[in-house]
PDB file of N, CA and C in Angstrom:
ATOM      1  N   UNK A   1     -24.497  17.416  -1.017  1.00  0.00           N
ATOM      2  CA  UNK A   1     -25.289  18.055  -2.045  1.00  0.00           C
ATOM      3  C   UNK A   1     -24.357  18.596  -3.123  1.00  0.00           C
ATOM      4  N   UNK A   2     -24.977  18.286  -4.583  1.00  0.00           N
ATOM      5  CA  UNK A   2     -23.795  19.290  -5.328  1.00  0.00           C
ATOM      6  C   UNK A   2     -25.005  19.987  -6.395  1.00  0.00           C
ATOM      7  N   UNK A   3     -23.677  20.955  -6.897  1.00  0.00           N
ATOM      8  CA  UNK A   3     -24.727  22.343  -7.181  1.00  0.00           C
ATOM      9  C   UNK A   3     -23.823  22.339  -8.976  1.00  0.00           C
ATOM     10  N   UNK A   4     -24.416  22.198  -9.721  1.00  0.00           N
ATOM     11  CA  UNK A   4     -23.266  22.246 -11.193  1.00  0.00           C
ATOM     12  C   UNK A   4     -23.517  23.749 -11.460  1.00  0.00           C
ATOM     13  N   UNK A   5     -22.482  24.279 -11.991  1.00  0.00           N
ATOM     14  CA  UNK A   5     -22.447  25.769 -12.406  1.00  0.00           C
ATOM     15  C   UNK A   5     -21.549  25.661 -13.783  1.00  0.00           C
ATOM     16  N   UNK A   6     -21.617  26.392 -14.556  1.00  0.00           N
ATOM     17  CA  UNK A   6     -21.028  26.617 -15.889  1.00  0.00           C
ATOM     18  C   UNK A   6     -19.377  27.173 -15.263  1.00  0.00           C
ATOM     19  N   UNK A   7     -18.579  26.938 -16.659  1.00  0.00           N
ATOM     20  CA  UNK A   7     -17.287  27.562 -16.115  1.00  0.00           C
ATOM     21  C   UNK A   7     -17.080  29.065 -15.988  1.00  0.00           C
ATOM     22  N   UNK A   8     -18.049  30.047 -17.116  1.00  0.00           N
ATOM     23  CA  UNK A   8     -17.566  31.172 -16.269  1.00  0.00           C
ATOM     24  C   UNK A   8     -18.056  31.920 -15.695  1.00  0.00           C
ATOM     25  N   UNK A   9     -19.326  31.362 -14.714  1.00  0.00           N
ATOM     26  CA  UNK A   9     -19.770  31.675 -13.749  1.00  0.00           C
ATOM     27  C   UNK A   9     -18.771  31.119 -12.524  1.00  0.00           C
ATOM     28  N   UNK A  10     -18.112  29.564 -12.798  1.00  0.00           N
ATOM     29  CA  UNK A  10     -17.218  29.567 -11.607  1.00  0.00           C
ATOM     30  C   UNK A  10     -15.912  30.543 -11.775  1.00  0.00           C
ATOM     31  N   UNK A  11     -15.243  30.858 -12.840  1.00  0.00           N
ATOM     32  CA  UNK A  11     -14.063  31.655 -12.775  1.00  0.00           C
ATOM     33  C   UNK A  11     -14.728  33.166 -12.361  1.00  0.00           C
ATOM     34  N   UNK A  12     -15.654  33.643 -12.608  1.00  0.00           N
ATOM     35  CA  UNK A  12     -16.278  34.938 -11.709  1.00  0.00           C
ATOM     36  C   UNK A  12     -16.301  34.761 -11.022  1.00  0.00           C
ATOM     37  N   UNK A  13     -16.707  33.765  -9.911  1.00  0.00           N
ATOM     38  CA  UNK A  13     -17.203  33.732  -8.778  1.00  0.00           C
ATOM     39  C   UNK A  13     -16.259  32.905  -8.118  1.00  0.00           C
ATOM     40  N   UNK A  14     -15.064  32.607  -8.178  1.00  0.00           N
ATOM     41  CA  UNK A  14     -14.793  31.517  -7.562  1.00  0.00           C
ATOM     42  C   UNK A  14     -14.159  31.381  -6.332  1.00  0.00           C
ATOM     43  N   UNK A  15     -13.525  32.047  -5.641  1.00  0.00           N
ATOM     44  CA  UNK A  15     -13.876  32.496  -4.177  1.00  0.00           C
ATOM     45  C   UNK A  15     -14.897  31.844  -3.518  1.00  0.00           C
ATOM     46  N   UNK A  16     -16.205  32.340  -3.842  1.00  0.00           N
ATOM     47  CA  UNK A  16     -17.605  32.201  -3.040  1.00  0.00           C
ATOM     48  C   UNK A  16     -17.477  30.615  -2.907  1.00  0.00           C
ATOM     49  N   UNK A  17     -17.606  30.320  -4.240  1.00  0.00           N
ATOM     50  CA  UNK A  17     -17.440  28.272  -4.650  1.00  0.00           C
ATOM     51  C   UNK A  17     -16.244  27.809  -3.896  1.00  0.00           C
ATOM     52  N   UNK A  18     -15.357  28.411  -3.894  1.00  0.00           N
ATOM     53  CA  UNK A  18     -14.394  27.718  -2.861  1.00  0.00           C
ATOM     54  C   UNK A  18     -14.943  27.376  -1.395  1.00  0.00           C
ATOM     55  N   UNK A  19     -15.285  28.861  -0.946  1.00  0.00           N
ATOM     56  CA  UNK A  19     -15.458  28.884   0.370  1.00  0.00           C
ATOM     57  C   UNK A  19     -16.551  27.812   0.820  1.00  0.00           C
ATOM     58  N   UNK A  20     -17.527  27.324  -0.135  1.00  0.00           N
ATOM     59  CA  UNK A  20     -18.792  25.967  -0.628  1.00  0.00           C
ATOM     60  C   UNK A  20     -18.536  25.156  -0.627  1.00  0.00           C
ATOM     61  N   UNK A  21     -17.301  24.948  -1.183  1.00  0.00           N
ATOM     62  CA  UNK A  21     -16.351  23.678  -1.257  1.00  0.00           C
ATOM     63  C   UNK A  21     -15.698  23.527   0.305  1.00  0.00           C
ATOM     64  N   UNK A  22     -15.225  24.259   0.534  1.00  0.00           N
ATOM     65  CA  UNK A  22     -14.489  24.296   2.099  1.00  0.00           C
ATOM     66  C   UNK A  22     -15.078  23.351   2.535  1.00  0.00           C
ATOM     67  N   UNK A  23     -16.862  24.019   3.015  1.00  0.00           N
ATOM     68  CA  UNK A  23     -17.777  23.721   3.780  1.00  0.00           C
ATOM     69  C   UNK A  23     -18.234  22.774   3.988  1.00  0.00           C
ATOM     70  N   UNK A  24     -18.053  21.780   2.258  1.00  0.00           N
ATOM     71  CA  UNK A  24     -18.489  20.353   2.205  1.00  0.00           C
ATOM     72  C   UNK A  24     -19.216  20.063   1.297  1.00  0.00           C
ATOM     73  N   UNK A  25     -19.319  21.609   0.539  1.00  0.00           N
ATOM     74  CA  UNK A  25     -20.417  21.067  -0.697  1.00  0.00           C
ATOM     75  C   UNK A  25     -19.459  20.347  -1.935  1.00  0.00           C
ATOM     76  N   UNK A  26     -19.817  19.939  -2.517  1.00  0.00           N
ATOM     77  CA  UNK A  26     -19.289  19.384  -4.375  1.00  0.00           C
ATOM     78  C   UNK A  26     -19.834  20.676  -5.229  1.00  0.00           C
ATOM     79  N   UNK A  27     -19.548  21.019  -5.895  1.00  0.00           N
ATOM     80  CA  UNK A  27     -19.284  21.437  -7.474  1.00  0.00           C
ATOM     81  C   UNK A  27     -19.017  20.753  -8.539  1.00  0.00           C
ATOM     82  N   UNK A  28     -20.219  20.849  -9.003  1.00  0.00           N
ATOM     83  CA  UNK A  28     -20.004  20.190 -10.560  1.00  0.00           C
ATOM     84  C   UNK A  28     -19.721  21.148 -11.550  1.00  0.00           C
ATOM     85  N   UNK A  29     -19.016  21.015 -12.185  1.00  0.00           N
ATOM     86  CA  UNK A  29     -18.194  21.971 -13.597  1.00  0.00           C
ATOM     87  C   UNK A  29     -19.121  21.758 -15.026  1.00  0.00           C
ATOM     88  N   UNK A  30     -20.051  22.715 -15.045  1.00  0.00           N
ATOM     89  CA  UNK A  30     -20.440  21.915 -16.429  1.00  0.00           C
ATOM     90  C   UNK A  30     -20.276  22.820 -18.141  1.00  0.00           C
ATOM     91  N   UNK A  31     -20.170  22.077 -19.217  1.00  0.00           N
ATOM     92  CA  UNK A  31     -19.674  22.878 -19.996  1.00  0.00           C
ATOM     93  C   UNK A  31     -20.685  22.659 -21.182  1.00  0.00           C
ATOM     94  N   UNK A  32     -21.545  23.468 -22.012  1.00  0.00           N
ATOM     95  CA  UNK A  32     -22.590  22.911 -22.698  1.00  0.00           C
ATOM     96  C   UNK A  32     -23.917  22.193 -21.794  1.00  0.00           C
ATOM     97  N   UNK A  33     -24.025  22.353 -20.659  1.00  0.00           N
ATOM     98  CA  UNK A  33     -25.122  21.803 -20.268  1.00  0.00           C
ATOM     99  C   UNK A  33     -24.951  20.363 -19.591  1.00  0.00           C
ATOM    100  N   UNK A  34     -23.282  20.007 -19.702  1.00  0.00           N
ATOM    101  CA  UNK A  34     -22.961  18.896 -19.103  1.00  0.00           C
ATOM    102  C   UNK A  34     -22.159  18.785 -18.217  1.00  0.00           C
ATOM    103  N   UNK A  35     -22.059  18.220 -17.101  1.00  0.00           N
ATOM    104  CA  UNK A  35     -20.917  18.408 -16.159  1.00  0.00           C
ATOM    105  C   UNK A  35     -19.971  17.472 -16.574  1.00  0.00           C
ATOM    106  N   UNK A  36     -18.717  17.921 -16.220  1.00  0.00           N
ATOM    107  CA  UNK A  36     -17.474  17.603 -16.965  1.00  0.00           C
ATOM    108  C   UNK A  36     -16.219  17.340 -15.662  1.00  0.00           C
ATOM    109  N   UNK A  37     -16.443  17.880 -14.785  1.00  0.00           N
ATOM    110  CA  UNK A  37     -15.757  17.918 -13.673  1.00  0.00           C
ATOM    111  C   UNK A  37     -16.068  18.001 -12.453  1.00  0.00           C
ATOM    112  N   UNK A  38     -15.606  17.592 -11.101  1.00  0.00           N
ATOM    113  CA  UNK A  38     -16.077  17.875  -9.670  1.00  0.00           C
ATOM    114  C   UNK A  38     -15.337  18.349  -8.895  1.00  0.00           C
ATOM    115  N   UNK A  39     -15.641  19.360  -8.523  1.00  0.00           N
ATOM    116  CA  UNK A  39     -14.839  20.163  -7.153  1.00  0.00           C
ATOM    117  C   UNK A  39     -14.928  19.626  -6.203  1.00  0.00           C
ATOM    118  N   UNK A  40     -14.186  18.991  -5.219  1.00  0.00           N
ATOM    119  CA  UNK A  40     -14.378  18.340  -3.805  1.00  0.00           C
ATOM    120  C   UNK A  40     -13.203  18.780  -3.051  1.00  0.00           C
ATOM    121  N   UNK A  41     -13.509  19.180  -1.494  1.00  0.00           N
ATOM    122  CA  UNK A  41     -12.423  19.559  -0.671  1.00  0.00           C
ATOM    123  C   UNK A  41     -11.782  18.591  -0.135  1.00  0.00           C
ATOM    124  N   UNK A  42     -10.496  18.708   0.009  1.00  0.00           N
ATOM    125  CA  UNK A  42      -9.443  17.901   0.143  1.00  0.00           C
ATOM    126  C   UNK A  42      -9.731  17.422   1.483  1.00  0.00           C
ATOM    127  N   UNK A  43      -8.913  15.927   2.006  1.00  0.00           N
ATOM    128  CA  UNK A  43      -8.872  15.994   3.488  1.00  0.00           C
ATOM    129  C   UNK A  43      -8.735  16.777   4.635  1.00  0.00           C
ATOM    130  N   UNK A  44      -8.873  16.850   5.917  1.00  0.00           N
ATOM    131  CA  UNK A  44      -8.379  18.234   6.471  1.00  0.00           C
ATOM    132  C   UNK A  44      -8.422  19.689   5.727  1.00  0.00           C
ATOM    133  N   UNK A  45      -9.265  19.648   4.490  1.00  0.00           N
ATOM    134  CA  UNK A  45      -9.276  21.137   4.096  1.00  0.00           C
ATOM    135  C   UNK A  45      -9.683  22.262   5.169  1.00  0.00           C
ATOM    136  N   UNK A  46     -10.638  21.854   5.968  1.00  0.00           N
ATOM    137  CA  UNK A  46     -10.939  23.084   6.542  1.00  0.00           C
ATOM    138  C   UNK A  46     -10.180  23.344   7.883  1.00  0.00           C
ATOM    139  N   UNK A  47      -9.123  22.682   7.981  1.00  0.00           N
ATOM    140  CA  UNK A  47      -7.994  22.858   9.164  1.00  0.00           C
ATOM    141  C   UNK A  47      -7.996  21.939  10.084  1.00  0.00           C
ATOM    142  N   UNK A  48      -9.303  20.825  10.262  1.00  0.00           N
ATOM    143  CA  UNK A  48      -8.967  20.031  11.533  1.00  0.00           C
ATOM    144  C   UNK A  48      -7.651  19.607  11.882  1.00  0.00           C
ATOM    145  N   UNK A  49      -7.718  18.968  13.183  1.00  0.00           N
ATOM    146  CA  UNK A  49      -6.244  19.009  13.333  1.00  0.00           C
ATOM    147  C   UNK A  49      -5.872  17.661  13.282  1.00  0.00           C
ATOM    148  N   UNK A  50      -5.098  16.845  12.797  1.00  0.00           N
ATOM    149  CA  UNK A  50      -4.750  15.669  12.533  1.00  0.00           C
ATOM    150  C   UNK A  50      -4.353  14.607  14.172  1.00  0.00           C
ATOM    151  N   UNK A  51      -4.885  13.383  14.238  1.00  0.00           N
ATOM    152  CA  UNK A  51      -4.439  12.705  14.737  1.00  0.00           C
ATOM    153  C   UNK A  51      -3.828  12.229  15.017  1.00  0.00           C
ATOM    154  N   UNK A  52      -2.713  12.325  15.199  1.00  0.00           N
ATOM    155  CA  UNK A  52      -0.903  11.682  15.232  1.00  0.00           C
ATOM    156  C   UNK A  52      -1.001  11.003  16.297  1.00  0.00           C
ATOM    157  N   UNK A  53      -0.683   9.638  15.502  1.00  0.00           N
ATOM    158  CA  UNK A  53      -0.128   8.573  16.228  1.00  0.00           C
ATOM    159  C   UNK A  53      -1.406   7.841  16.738  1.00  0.00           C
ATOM    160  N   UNK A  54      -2.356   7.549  15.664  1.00  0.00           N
ATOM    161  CA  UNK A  54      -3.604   6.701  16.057  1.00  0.00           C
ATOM    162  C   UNK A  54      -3.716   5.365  15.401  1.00  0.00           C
ATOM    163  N   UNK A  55      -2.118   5.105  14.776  1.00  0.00           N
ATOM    164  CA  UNK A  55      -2.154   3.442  14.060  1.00  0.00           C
ATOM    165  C   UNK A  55      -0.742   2.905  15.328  1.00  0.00           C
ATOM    166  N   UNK A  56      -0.683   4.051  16.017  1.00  0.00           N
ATOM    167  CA  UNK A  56       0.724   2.978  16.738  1.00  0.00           C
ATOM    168  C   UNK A  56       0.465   1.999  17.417  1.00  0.00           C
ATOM    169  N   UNK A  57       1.204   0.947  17.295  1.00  0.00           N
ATOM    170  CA  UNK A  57       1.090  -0.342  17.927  1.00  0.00           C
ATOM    171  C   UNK A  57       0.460  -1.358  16.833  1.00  0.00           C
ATOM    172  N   UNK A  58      -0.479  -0.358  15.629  1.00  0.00           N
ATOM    173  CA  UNK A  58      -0.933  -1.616  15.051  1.00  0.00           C
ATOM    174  C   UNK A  58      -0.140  -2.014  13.792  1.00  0.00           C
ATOM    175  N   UNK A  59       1.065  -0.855  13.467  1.00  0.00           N
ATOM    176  CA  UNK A  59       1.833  -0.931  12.238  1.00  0.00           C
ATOM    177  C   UNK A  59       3.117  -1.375  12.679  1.00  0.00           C
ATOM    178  N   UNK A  60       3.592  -2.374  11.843  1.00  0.00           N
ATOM    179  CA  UNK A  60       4.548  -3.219  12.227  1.00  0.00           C
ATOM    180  C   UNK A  60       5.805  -2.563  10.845  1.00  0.00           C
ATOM    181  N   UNK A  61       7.083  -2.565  10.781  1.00  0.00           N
ATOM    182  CA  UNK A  61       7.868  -3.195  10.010  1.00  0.00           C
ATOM    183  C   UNK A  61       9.352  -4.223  10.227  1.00  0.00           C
ATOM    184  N   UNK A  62       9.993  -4.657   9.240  1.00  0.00           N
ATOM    185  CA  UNK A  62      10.252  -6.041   9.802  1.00  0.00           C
ATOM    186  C   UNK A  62      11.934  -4.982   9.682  1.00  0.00           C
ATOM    187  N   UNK A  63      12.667  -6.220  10.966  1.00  0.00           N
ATOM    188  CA  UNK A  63      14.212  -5.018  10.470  1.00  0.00           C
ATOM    189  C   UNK A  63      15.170  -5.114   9.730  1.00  0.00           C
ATOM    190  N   UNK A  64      14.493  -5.774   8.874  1.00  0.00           N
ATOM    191  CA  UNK A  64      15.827  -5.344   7.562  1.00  0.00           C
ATOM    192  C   UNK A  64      14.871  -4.853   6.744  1.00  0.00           C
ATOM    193  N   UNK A  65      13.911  -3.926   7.030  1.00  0.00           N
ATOM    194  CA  UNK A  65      12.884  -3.093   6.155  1.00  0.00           C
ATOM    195  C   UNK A  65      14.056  -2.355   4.841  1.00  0.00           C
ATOM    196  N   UNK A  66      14.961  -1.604   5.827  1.00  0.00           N
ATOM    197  CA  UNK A  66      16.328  -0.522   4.796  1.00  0.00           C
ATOM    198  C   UNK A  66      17.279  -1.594   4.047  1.00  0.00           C
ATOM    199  N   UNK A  67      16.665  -2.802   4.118  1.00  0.00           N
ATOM    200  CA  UNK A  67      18.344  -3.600   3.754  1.00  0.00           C
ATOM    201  C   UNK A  67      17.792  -3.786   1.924  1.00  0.00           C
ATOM    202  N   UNK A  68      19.031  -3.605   1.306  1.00  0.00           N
ATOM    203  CA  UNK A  68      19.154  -3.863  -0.159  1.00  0.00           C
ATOM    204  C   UNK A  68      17.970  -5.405  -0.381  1.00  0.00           C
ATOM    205  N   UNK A  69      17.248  -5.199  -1.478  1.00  0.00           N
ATOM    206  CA  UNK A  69      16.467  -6.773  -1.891  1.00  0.00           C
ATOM    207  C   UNK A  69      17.634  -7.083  -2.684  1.00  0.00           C
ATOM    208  N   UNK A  70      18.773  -7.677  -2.634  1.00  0.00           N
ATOM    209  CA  UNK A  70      19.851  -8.396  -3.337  1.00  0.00           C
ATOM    210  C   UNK A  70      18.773  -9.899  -4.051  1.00  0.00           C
ATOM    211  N   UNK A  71      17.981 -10.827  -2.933  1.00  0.00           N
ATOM    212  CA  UNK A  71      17.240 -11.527  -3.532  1.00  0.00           C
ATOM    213  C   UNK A  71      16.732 -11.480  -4.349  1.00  0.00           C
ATOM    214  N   UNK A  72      15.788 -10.392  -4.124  1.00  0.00           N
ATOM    215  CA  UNK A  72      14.911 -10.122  -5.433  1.00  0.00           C
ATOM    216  C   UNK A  72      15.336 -10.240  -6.843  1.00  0.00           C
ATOM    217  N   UNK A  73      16.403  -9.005  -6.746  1.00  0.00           N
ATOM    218  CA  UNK A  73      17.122  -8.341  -7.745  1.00  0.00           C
ATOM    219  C   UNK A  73      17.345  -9.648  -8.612  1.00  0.00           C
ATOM    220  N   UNK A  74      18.552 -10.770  -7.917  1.00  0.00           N
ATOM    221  CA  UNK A  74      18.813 -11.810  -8.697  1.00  0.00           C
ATOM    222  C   UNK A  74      17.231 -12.331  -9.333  1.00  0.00           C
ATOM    223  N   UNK A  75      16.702 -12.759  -8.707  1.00  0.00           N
ATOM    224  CA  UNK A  75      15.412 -13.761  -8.897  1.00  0.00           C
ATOM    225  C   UNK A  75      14.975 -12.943 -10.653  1.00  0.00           C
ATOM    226  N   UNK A  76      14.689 -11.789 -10.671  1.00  0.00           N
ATOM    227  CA  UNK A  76      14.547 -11.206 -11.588  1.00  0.00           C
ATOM    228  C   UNK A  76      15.099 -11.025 -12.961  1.00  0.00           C
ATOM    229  N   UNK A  77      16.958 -10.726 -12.321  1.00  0.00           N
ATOM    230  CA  UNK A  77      17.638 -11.073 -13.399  1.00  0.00           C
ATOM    231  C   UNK A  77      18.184 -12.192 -14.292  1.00  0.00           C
ATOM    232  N   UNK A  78      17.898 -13.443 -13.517  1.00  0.00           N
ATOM    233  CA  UNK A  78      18.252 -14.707 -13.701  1.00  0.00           C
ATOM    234  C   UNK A  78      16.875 -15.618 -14.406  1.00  0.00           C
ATOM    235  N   UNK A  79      16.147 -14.576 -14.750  1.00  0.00           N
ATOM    236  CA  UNK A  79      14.540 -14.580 -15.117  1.00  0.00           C
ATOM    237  C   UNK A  79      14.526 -14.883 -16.683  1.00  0.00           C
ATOM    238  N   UNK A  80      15.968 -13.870 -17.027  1.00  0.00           N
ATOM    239  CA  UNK A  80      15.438 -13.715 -18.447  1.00  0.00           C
ATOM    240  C   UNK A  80      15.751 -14.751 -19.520  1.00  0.00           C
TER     241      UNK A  80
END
Protein backbone atom coordinates (compact mmCIF):
# COMPACT_ATOMS: atom_id res chain seq x y z
CA UNK A 1 0.00 0.00 0.00
CA UNK A 2 1.39 3.52 -0.44
CA UNK A 3 0.22 6.59 1.24
CA UNK A 4 1.68 10.10 -0.72
CA UNK A 5 2.22 12.91 1.80
CA UNK A 6 3.57 16.42 0.91
CA UNK A 7 7.23 17.22 1.86
CA UNK A 8 6.68 19.11 4.91
CA UNK A 9 4.45 17.08 6.44
CA UNK A 10 7.16 14.28 5.82
CA UNK A 11 10.14 16.44 7.26
CA UNK A 12 7.69 17.04 10.50
CA UNK A 13 6.87 13.86 10.83
CA UNK A 14 9.44 11.81 9.66
CA UNK A 15 10.29 9.37 12.23
CA UNK A 16 6.60 8.09 12.29
CA UNK A 17 7.05 7.58 8.10
CA UNK A 18 10.14 5.87 8.69
CA UNK A 19 9.00 3.58 11.22
CA UNK A 20 5.89 2.89 7.98
CA UNK A 21 8.49 2.42 5.84
CA UNK A 22 10.31 -0.13 8.14
CA UNK A 23 7.08 -2.01 8.26
CA UNK A 24 6.62 -2.31 4.52
CA UNK A 25 4.64 0.49 3.59
CA UNK A 26 5.88 2.92 0.39
CA UNK A 27 5.72 6.62 0.66
CA UNK A 28 5.08 8.67 -1.99
CA UNK A 29 6.75 12.26 -1.82
CA UNK A 30 4.50 14.61 -3.40
CA UNK A 31 5.18 18.22 -4.26
CA UNK A 32 2.27 20.47 -5.75
CA UNK A 33 -0.17 17.72 -5.68
CA UNK A 34 2.21 15.36 -7.50
CA UNK A 35 4.29 12.64 -6.34
CA UNK A 36 7.78 13.08 -7.22
CA UNK A 37 9.48 10.44 -5.22
CA UNK A 38 9.18 6.92 -3.31
CA UNK A 39 10.25 5.89 -0.01
CA UNK A 40 10.85 2.10 0.08
CA UNK A 41 12.72 0.05 2.80
CA UNK A 42 15.82 -1.36 1.95
CA UNK A 43 16.54 -5.18 1.97
CA UNK A 44 16.87 -6.67 5.41
CA UNK A 45 15.76 -3.21 6.71
CA UNK A 46 13.96 -4.46 9.50
CA UNK A 47 16.92 -6.73 10.78
CA UNK A 48 16.17 -10.22 9.42
CA UNK A 49 18.97 -12.18 9.59
CA UNK A 50 20.70 -13.06 6.39
CA UNK A 51 21.24 -16.42 4.92
CA UNK A 52 24.85 -17.21 4.50
CA UNK A 53 25.86 -19.57 2.33
CA UNK A 54 22.53 -20.47 0.40
CA UNK A 55 24.21 -20.27 -3.32
CA UNK A 56 27.13 -22.72 -2.22
CA UNK A 57 27.74 -25.36 -4.50
CA UNK A 58 25.81 -23.56 -7.15
CA UNK A 59 28.51 -20.67 -7.76
CA UNK A 60 31.39 -21.67 -9.58
CA UNK A 61 34.69 -19.60 -10.43
CA UNK A 62 37.28 -20.71 -12.86
CA UNK A 63 41.15 -20.64 -11.39
CA UNK A 64 42.78 -18.20 -13.00
CA UNK A 65 39.67 -15.99 -11.92
CA UNK A 66 42.91 -13.41 -10.13
CA UNK A 67 45.15 -13.93 -13.19
CA UNK A 68 45.96 -10.62 -15.29
CA UNK A 69 43.50 -10.64 -18.84
CA UNK A 70 46.99 -10.04 -20.74
CA UNK A 71 44.62 -11.51 -23.72
CA UNK A 72 42.18 -9.25 -23.59
CA UNK A 73 44.25 -6.28 -23.03
CA UNK A 74 46.19 -7.08 -26.41
CA UNK A 75 42.95 -8.00 -28.42
CA UNK A 76 41.88 -4.44 -27.57
CA UNK A 77 44.95 -2.67 -28.15
CA UNK A 78 45.83 -4.16 -31.41
CA UNK A 79 42.12 -3.01 -32.24
CA UNK A 80 42.94 0.35 -33.06
Amino acid sequence: MSTTINVHDFKTNYSKYLERVISGEEILLGKHGKAVAKIVALPNANNETRNLGMLKGKVWTSDDFNEPMTDLWSMVANKK
